[in-house]
Protein backbone atom coordinates (compact mmCIF):
# COMPACT_ATOMS: atom_id res chain seq x y z
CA UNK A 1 0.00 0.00 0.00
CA UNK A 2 1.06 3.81 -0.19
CA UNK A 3 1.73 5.70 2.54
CA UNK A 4 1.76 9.32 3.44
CA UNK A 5 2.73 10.97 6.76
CA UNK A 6 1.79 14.99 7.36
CA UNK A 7 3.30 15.73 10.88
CA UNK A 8 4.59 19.40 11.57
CA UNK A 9 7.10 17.38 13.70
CA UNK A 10 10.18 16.23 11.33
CA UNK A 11 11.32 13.77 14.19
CA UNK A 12 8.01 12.40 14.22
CA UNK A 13 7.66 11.64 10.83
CA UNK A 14 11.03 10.21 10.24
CA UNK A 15 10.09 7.45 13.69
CA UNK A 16 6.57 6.77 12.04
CA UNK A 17 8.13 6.17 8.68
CA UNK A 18 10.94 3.71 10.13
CA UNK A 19 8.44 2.20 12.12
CA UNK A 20 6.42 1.70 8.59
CA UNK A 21 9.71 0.39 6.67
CA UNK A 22 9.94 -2.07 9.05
CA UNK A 23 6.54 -3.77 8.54
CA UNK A 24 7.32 -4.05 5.11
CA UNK A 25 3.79 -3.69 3.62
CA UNK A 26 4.18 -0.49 2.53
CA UNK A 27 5.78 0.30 -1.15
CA UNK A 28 6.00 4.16 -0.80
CA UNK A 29 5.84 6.77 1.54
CA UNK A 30 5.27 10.45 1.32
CA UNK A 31 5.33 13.25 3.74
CA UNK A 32 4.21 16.99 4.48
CA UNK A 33 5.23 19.21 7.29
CA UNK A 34 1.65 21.03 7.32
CA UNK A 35 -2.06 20.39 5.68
CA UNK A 36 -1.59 22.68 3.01
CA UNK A 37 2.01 20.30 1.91
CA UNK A 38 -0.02 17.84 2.07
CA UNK A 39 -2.86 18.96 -0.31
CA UNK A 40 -0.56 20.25 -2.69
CA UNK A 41 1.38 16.45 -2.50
CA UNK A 42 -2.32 15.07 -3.05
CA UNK A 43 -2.44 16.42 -6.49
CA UNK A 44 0.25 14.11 -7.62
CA UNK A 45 0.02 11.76 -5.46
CA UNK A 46 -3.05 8.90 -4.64
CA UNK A 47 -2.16 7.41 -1.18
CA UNK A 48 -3.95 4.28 0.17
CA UNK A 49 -3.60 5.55 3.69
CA UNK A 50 -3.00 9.07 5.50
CA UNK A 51 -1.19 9.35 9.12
CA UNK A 52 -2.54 12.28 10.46
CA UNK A 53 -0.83 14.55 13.35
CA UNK A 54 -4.16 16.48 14.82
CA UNK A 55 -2.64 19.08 16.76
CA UNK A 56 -0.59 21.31 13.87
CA UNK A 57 -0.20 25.14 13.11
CA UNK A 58 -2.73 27.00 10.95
CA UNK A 59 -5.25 24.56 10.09
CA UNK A 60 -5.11 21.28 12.22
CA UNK A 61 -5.34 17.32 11.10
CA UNK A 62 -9.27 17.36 12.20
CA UNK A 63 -9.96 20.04 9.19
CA UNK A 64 -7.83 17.99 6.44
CA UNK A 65 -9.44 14.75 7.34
CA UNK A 66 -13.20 16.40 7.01
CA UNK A 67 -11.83 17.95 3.67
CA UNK A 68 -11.03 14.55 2.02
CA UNK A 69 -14.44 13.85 1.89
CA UNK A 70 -15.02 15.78 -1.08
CA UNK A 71 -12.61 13.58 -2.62
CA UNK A 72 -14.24 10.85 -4.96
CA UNK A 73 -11.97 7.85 -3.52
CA UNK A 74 -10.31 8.94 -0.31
CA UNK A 75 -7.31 7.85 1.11
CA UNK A 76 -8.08 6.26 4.35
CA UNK A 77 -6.79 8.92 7.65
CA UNK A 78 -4.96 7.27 10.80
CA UNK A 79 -4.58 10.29 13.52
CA UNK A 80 -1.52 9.71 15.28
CA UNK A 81 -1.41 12.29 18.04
CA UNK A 82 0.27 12.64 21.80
CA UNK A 83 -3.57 13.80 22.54
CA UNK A 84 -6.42 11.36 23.17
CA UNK A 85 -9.45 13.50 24.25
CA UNK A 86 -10.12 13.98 19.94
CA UNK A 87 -10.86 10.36 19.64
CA UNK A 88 -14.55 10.72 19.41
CA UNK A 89 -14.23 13.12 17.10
CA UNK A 90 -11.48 11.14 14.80
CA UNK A 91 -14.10 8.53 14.07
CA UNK A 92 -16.95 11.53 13.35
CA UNK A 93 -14.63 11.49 10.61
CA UNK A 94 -14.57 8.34 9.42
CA UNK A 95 -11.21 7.40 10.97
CA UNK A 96 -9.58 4.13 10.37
CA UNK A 97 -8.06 4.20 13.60
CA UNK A 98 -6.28 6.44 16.44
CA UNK A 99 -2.69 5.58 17.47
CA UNK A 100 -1.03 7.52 20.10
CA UNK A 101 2.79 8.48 20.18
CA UNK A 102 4.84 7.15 21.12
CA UNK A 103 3.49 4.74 18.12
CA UNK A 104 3.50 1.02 19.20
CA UNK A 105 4.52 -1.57 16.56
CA UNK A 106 1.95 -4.20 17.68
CA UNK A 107 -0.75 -1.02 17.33
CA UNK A 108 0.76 0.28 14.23
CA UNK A 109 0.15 -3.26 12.56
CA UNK A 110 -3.47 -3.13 13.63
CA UNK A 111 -3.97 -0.19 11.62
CA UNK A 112 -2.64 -1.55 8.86
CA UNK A 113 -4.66 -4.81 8.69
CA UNK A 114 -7.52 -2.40 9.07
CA UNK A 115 -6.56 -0.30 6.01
CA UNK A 116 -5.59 -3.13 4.23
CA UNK A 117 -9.29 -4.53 4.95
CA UNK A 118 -10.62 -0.80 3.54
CA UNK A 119 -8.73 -1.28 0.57
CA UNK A 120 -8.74 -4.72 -0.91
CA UNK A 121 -10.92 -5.64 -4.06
CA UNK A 122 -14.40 -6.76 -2.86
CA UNK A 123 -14.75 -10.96 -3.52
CA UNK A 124 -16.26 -11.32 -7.25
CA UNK A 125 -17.17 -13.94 -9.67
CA UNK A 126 -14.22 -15.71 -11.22
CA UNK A 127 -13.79 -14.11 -14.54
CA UNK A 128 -10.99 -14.23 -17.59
CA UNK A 129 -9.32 -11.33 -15.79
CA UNK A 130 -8.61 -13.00 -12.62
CA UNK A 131 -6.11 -15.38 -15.28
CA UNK A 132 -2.71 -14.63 -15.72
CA UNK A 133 -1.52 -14.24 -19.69
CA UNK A 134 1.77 -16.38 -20.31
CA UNK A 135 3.61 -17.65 -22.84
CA UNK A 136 5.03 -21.23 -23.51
CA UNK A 137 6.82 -22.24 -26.61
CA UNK A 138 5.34 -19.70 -28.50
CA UNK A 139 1.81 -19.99 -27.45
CA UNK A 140 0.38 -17.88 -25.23
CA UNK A 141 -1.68 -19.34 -22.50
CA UNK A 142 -3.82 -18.39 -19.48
CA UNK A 143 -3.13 -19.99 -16.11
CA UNK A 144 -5.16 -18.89 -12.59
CA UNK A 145 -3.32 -17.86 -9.98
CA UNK A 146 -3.69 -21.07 -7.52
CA UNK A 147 -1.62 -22.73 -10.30
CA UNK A 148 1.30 -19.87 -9.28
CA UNK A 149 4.35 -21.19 -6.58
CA UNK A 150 6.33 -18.03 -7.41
CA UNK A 151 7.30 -15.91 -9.65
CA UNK A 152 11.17 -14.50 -10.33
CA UNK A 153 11.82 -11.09 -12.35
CA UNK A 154 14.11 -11.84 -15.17
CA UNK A 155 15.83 -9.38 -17.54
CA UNK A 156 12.26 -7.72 -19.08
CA UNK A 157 10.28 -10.36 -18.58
CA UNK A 158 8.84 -12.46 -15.68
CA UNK A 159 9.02 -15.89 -14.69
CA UNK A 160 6.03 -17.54 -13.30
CA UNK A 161 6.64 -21.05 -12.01
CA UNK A 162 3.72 -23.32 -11.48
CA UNK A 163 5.94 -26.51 -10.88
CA UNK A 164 10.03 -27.82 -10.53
CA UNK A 165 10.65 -27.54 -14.30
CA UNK A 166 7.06 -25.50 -15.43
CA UNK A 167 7.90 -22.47 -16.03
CA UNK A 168 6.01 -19.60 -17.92
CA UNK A 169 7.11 -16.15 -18.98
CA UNK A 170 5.37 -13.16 -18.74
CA UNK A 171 5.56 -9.58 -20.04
CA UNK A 172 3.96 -8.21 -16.91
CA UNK A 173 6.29 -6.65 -14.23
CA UNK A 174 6.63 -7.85 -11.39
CA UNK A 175 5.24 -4.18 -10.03
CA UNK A 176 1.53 -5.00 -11.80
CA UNK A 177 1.49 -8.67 -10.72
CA UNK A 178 1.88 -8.01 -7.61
CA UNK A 179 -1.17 -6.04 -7.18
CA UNK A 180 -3.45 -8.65 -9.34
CA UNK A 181 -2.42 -11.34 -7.79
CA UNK A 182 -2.33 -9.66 -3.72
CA UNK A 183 -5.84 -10.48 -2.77
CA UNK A 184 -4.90 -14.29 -3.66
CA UNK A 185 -2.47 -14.60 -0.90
CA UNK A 186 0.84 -13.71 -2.81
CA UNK A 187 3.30 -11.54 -1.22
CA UNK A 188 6.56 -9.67 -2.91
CA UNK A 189 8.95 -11.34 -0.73
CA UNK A 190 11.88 -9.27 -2.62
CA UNK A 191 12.32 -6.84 -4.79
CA UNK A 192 12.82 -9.73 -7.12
CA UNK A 193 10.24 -12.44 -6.20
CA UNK A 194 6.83 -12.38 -5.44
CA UNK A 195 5.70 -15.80 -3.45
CA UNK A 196 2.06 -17.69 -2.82
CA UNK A 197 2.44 -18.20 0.62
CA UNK A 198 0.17 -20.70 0.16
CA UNK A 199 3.12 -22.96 -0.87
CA UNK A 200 5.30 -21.89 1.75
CA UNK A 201 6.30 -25.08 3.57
CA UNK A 202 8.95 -23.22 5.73
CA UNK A 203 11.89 -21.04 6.17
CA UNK A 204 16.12 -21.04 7.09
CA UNK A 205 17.14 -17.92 9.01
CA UNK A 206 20.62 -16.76 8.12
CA UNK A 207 23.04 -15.49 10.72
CA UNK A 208 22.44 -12.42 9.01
CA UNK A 209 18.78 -12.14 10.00
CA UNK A 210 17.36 -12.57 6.92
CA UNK A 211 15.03 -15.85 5.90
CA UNK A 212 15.25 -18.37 2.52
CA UNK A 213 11.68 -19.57 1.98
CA UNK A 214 11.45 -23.50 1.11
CA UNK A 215 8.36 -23.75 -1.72
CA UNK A 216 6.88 -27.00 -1.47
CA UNK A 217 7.11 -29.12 -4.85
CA UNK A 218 10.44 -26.74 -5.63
CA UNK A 219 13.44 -28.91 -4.27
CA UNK A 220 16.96 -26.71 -4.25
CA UNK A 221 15.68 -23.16 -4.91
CA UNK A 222 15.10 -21.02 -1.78
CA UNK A 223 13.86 -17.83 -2.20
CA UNK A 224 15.62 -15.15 -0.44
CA UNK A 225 13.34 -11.98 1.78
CA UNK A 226 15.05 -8.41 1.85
CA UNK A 227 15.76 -7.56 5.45
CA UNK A 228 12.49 -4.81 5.73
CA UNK A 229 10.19 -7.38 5.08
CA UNK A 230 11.21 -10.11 7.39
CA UNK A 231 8.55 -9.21 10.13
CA UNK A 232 5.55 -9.07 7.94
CA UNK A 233 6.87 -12.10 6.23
CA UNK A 234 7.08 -14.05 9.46
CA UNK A 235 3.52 -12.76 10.96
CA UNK A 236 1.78 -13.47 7.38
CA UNK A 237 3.30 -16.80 7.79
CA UNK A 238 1.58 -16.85 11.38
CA UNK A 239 4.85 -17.23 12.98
């Protein structure tokens, strides 16, 4: 998901957006100092989620969060503020939730899974777009993503394997498969692999800190998890 942080507080902002690193579920992250940054960074920018100091100069976190409104698709606001006697009025406003600072991971997390409820595609009929376009030896073909055990970013193309030695290649980056095939339990593990933790059979940890996933069916290749994404890897995995 896509972030944004407006905090007049540049200490605060730069803890909340370690903190949100560190989950590893969120892909980008922008921030404003005040409500009017952060209007003008709305024109270019279409966040999935807002975290939203309350108490700031000029025209306060409250006022912006009534404003988006107006907006056709609105971002969804998390206040994060040292105050909690505006609670009652953060949900008035339709207000995913209310953290207060110092920000907890556990409660930070919470949020999340909440926005990431908001956000998700609604269930729907299977249809031909819920099929991924491949090709094999010069035909192209159409394979549904319960078929998928990973899929590897190679050169231009990527590599969707379904078995050991099935592989398929695809013209789709790994960027726009990852958001087609999210809401069917697959998870960019890497910058370079997207998994379906559904065939997940386990993990090694490294002495570096970082895991190699073992895919069941797929004997000798582990796939590797950047460092950020560890935690979110482990808790998807229920560990």
């Amino acid at each position: 998901m896509r972030a944004m942080i407006v905090d007049d507080e540049e200490p605060a902002r730069s803890e909340l957006k370690y903190l949100l690193q560190e989950t590893g579920r969120v892909e980008s992250i922008t921030e404003a100092s005040s409500v009017r940054e952060a209007i003008e960074s709305l024109m270019d920018s279409r966040p999935d989620v807002i975290f939203l100091d309350i108490s700031m100069p000029k025209t306060n976190g409250m006022q912006l969060a009534e404003a988006l409104h107006k907006i056709k698709t609105p971002p969804a606001v998390v206040f994060v503020t040292a105050y909690s006697e505006y609670a009652l009025e953060a949900f008035d406003v339709n207000a995913i939730d209310y953290l207060m600072k110092p920000v907890e991971t556990k409660r930070l997390i919470q949020a999340l899974d909440k926005v990431q409820e908001r956000i998700k595609p609604q269930p729907k009929n299977f249809s031909f777009t819920e099929r991924i376009p491949v090709v094999k030896n010069g035909r192209k073909l159409f394979i549904s993503p319960d078929q998928i055990r990973y899929i590897e970013a190679k050169d231009d193309y990527s590599c969707i394997y379904t078995g050991e030695t099935e592989r398929y290649l695809s013209t789709i980056s790994l960027a726009k498969l990852e958001q087609r095939l999210e809401p069917h339990g697959f998870f960019r593990v890497h910058r370079g692999y997207i998994v379906n933790l559904n065939y997940v059979e386990g993990y090694d940890p490294l002495p570096s800190g970082i895991l190699q996933l073992c895919i069941k069916g797929i004997n000798g290749k582990m796939i590797p998890v950047a460092r950020r994404k560890t935690v979110a890897v482990k808790r998807l995995l229920g560990n």
